[in-house]
C-alpha atoms as a PDB file:
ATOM      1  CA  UNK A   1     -10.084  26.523  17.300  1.00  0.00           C
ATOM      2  CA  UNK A   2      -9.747  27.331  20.646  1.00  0.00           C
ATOM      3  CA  UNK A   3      -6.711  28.882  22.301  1.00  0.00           C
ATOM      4  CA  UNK A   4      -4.120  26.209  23.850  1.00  0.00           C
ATOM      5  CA  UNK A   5      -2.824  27.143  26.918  1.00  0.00           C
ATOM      6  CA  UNK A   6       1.100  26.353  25.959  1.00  0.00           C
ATOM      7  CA  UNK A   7       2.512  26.447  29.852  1.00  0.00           C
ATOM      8  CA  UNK A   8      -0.089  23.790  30.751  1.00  0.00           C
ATOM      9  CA  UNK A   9       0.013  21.820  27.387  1.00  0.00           C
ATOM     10  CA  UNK A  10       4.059  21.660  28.628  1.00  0.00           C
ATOM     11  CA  UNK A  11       2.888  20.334  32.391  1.00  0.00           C
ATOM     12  CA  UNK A  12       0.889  17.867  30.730  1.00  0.00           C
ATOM     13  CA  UNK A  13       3.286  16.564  28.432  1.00  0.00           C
ATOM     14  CA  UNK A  14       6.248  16.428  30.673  1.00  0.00           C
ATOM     15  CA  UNK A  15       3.634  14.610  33.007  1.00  0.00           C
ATOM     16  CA  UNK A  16       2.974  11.677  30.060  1.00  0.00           C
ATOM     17  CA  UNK A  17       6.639  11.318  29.550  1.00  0.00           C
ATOM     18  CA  UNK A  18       7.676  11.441  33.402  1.00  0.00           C
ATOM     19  CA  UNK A  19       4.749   9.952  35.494  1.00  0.00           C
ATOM     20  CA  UNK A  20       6.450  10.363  38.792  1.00  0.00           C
ATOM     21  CA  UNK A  21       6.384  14.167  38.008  1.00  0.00           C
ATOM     22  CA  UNK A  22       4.557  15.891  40.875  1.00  0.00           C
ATOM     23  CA  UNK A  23       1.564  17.160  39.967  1.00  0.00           C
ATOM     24  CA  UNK A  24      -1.233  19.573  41.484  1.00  0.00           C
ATOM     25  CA  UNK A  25      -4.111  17.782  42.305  1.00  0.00           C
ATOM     26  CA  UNK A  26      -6.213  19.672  39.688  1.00  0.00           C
ATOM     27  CA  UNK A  27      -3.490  18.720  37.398  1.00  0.00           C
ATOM     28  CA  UNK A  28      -3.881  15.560  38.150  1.00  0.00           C
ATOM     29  CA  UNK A  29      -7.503  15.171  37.879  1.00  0.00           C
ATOM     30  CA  UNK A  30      -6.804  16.728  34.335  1.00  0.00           C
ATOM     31  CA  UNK A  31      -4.417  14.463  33.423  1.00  0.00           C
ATOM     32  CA  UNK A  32      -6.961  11.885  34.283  1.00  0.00           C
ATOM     33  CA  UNK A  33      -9.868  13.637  32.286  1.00  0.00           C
ATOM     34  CA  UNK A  34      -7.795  14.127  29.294  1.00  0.00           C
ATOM     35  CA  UNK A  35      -6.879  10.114  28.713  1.00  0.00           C
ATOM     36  CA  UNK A  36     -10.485   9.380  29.606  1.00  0.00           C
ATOM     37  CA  UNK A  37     -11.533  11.341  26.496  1.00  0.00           C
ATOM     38  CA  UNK A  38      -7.992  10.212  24.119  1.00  0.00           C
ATOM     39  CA  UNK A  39      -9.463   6.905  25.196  1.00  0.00           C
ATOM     40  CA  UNK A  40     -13.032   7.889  24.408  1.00  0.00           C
ATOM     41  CA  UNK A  41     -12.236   9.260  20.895  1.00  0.00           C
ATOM     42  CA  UNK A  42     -10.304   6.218  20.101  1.00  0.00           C
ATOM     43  CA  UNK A  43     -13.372   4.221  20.945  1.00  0.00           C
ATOM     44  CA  UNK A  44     -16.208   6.264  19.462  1.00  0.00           C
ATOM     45  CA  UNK A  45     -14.006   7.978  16.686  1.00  0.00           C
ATOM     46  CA  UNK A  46     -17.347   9.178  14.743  1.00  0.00           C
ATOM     47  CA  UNK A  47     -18.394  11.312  17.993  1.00  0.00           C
ATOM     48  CA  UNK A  48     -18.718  15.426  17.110  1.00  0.00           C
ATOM     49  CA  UNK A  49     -17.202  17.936  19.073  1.00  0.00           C
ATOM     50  CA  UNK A  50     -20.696  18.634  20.274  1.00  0.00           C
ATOM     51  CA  UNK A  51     -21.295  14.955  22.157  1.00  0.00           C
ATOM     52  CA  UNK A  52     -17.862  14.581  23.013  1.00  0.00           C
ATOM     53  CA  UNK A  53     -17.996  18.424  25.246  1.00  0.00           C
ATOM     54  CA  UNK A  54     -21.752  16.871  26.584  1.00  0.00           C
ATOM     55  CA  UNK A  55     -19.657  13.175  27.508  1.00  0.00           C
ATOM     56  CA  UNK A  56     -16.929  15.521  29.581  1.00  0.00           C
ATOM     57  CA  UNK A  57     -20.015  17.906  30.523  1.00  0.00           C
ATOM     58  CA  UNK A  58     -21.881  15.313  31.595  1.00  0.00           C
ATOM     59  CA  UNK A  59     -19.247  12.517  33.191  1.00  0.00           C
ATOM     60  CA  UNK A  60     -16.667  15.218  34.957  1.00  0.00           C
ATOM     61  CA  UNK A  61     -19.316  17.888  36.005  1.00  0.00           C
ATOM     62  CA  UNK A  62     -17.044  21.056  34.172  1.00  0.00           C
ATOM     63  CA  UNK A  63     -18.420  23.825  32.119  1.00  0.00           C
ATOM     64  CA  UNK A  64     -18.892  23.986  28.196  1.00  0.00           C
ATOM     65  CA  UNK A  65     -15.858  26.048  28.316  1.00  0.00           C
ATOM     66  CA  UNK A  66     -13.318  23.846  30.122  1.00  0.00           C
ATOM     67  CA  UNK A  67     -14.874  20.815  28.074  1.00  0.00           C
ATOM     68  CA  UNK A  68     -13.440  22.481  25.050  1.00  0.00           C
ATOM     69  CA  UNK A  69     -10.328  23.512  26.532  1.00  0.00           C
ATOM     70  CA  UNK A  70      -9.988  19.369  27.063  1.00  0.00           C
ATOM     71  CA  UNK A  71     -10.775  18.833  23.736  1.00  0.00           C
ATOM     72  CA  UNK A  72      -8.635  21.320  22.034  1.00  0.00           C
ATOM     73  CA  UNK A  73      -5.520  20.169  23.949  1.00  0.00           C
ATOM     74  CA  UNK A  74      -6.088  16.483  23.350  1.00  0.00           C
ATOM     75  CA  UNK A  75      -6.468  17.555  19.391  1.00  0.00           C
ATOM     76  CA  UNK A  76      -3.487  19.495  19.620  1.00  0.00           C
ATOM     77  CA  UNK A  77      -1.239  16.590  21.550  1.00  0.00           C
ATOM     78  CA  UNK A  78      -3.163  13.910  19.243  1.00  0.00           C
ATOM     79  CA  UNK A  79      -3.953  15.226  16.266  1.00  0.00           C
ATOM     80  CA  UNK A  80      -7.554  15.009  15.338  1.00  0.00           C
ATOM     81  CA  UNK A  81      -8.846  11.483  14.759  1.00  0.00           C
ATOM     82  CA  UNK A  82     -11.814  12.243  12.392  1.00  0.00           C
ATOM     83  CA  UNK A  83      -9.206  13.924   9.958  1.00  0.00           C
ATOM     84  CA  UNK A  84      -7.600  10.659   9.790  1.00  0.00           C
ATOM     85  CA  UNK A  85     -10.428   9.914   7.102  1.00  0.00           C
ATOM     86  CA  UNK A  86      -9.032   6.889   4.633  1.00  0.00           C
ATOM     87  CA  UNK A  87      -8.060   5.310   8.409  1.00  0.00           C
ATOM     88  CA  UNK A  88     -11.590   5.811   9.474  1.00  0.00           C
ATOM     89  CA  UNK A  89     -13.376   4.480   6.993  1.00  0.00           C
ATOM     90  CA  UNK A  90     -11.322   1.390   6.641  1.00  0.00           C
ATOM     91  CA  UNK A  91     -12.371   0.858  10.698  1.00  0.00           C
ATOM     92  CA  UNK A  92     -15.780   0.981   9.613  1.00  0.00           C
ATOM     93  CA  UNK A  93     -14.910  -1.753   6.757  1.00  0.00           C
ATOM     94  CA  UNK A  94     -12.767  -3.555   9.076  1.00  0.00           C
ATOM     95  CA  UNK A  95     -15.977  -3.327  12.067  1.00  0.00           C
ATOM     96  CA  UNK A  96     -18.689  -4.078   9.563  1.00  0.00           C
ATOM     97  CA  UNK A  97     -16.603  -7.234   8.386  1.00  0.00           C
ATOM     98  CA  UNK A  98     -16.941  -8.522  12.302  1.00  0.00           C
ATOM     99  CA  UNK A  99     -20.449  -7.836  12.232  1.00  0.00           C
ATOM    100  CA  UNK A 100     -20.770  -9.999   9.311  1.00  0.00           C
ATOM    101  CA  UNK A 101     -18.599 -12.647  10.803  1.00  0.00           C
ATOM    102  CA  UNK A 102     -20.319 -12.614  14.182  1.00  0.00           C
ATOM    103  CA  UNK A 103     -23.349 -12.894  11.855  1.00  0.00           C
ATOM    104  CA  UNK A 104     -22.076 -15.581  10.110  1.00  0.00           C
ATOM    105  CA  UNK A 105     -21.123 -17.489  12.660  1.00  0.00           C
ATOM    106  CA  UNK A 106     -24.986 -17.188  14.400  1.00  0.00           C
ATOM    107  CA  UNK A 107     -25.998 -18.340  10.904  1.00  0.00           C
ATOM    108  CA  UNK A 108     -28.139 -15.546   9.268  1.00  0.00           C
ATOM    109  CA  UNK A 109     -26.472 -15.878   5.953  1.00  0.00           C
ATOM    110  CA  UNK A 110     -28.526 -12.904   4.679  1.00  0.00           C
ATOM    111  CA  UNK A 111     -27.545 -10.410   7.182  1.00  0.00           C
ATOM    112  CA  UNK A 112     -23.854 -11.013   6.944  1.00  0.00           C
ATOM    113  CA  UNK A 113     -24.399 -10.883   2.820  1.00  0.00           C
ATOM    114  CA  UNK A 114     -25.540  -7.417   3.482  1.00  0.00           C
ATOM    115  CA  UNK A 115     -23.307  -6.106   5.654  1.00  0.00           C
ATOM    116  CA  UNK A 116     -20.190  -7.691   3.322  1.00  0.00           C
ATOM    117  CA  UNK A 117     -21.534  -5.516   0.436  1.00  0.00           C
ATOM    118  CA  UNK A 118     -21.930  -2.605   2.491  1.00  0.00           C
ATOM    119  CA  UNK A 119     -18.099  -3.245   3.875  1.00  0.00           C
ATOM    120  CA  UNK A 120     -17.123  -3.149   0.617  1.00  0.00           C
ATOM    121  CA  UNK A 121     -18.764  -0.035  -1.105  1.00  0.00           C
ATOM    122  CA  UNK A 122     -17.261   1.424   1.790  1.00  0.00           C
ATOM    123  CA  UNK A 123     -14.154   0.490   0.675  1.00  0.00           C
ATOM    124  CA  UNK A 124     -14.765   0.546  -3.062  1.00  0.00           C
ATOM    125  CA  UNK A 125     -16.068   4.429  -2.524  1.00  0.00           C
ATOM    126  CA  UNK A 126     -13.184   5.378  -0.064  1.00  0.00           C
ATOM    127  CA  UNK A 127     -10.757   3.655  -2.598  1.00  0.00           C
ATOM    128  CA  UNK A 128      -9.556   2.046   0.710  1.00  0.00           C
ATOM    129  CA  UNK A 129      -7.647  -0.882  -1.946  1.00  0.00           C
ATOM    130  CA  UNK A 130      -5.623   1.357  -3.855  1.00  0.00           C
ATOM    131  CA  UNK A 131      -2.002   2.174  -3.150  1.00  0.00           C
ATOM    132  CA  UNK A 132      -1.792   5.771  -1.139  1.00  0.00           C
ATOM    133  CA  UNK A 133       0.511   6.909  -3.741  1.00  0.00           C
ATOM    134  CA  UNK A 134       3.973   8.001  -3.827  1.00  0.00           C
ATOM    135  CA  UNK A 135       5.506   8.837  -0.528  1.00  0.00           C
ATOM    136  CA  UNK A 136       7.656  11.831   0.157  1.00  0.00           C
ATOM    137  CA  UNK A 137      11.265  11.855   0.539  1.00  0.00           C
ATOM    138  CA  UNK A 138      11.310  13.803   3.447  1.00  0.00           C
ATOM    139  CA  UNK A 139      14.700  13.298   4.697  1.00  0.00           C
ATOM    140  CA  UNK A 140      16.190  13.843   1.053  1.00  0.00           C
ATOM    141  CA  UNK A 141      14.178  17.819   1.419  1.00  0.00           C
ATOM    142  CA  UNK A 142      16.539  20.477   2.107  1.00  0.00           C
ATOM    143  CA  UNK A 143      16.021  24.117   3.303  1.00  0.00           C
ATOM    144  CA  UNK A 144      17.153  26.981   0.900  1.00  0.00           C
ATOM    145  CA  UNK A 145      19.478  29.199   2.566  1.00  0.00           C
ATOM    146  CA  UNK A 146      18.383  32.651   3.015  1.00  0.00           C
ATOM    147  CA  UNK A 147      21.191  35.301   4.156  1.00  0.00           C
ATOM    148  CA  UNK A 148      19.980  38.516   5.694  1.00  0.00           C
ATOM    149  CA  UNK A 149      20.878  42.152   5.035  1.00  0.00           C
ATOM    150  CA  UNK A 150      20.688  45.396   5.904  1.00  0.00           C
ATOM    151  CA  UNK A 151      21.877  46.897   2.583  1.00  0.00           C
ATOM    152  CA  UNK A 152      18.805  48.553   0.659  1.00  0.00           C
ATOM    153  CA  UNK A 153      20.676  48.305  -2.862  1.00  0.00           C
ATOM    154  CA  UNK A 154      19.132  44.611  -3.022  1.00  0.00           C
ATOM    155  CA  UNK A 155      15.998  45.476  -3.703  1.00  0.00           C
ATOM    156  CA  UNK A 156      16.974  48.672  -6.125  1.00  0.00           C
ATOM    157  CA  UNK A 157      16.919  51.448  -3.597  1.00  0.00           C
ATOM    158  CA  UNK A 158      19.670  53.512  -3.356  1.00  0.00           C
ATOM    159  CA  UNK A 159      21.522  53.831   0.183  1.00  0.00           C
ATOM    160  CA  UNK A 160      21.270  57.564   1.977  1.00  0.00           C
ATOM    161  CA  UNK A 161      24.966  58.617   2.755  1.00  0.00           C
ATOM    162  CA  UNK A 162      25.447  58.792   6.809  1.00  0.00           C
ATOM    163  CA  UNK A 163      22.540  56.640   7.373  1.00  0.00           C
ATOM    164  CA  UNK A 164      24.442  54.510   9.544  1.00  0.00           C
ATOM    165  CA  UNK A 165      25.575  57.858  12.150  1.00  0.00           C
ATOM    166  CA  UNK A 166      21.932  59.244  12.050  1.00  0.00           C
ATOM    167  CA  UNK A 167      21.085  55.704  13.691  1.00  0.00           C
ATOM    168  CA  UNK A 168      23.355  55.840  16.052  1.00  0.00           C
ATOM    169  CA  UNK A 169      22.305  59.423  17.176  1.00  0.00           C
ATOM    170  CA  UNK A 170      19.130  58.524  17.546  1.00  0.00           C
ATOM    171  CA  UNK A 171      19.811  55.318  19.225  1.00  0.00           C
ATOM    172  CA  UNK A 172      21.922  57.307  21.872  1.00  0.00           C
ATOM    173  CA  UNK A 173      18.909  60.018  21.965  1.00  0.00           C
ATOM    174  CA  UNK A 174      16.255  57.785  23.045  1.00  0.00           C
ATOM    175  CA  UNK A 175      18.167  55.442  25.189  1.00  0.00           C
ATOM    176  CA  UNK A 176      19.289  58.677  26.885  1.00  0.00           C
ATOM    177  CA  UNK A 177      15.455  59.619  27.325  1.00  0.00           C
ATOM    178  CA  UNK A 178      14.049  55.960  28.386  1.00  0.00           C
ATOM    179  CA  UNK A 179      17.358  55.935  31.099  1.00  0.00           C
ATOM    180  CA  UNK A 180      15.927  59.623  32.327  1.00  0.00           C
ATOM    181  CA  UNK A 181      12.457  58.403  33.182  1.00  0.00           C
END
């Protein structure tokens, strides 16, 4: 996964939620590139990483590098679509159910038959019918509390008398040396 670039991933975000931000025009022309491609991967959500860095390549004129950058950032502000698997696949019941529809409609019965029964092995495969389960109670989920310490007899090991004045010496030594250079 490529490395997100967290000050810009902030400009960018700030920008979404406050669009009379003033922006760089390179920002802006980012800005612009990454909902062209949100938009794209909503639209072709079965598109690789590959053809989606040749449709930025390709449409913005920008290196393989930058094209990643793009899609890295909208992954990382989006989440990644494909991962959204039971969701996909129930678009490509829902799309394949149009199809038949549309085919339907234009009267070949046959066609529409078929794509029906492929609409729902999709579904019967993908289990798109049954109930996702059991949801987690994530607002009943507390963290444990941890306390901190400094005292080595927790974990068995026995404390060395004047510890606590040796650190301090030293602390003073060194500060003394860093302050003298």
């Amino acid at each position: 996964m490529e490395k997100i670039n967290r000050d810009l991933l902030d400009v960018l975000t700030q920008a979404i939620e406050n669009p009379s931000m003033k922006l760089s025009t390179a920002e802006k022309d980012r800005l612009d590139r990454l909902r062209d491609l949100y938009a794209h991967i909503l639209e072709h959500p079965l598109e690789s990483r590959l053809q989606l860095r040749n449709y930025l390549m390709n449409r913005y004129d920008i290196g393989r590098a930058m094209a990643y950058q793009d899609i890295g950032l909208v992954t990382a502000v989006f989440g990644n679509v494909q991962m959204a698997d039971k969701e996909l696949r129930r678009f490509q019941a829902n799309e394949l159910l149009s199809k038949a529809s549309a085919a339907a409609m234009a009267g070949d019965e046959k066609r529409a038959n078929s794509l029906i029964k492929v609409a729902m092995a999709i579904s019967k495969v993908n289990r798109l019918d049954e109930n996702e389960g059991e949801q987690l109670p994530w607002d009943e989920i507390e963290p444990k509390d941890y306390s901190f310490t400094i005292d080595p007899a927790v974990i068995g090991i026995e404390k060395e008398p004047g510890i606590e004045e040796k650190s301090r010496k030293l602390l003073q030594q060194y500060t003394q040396e860093i302050d003298s250079k």
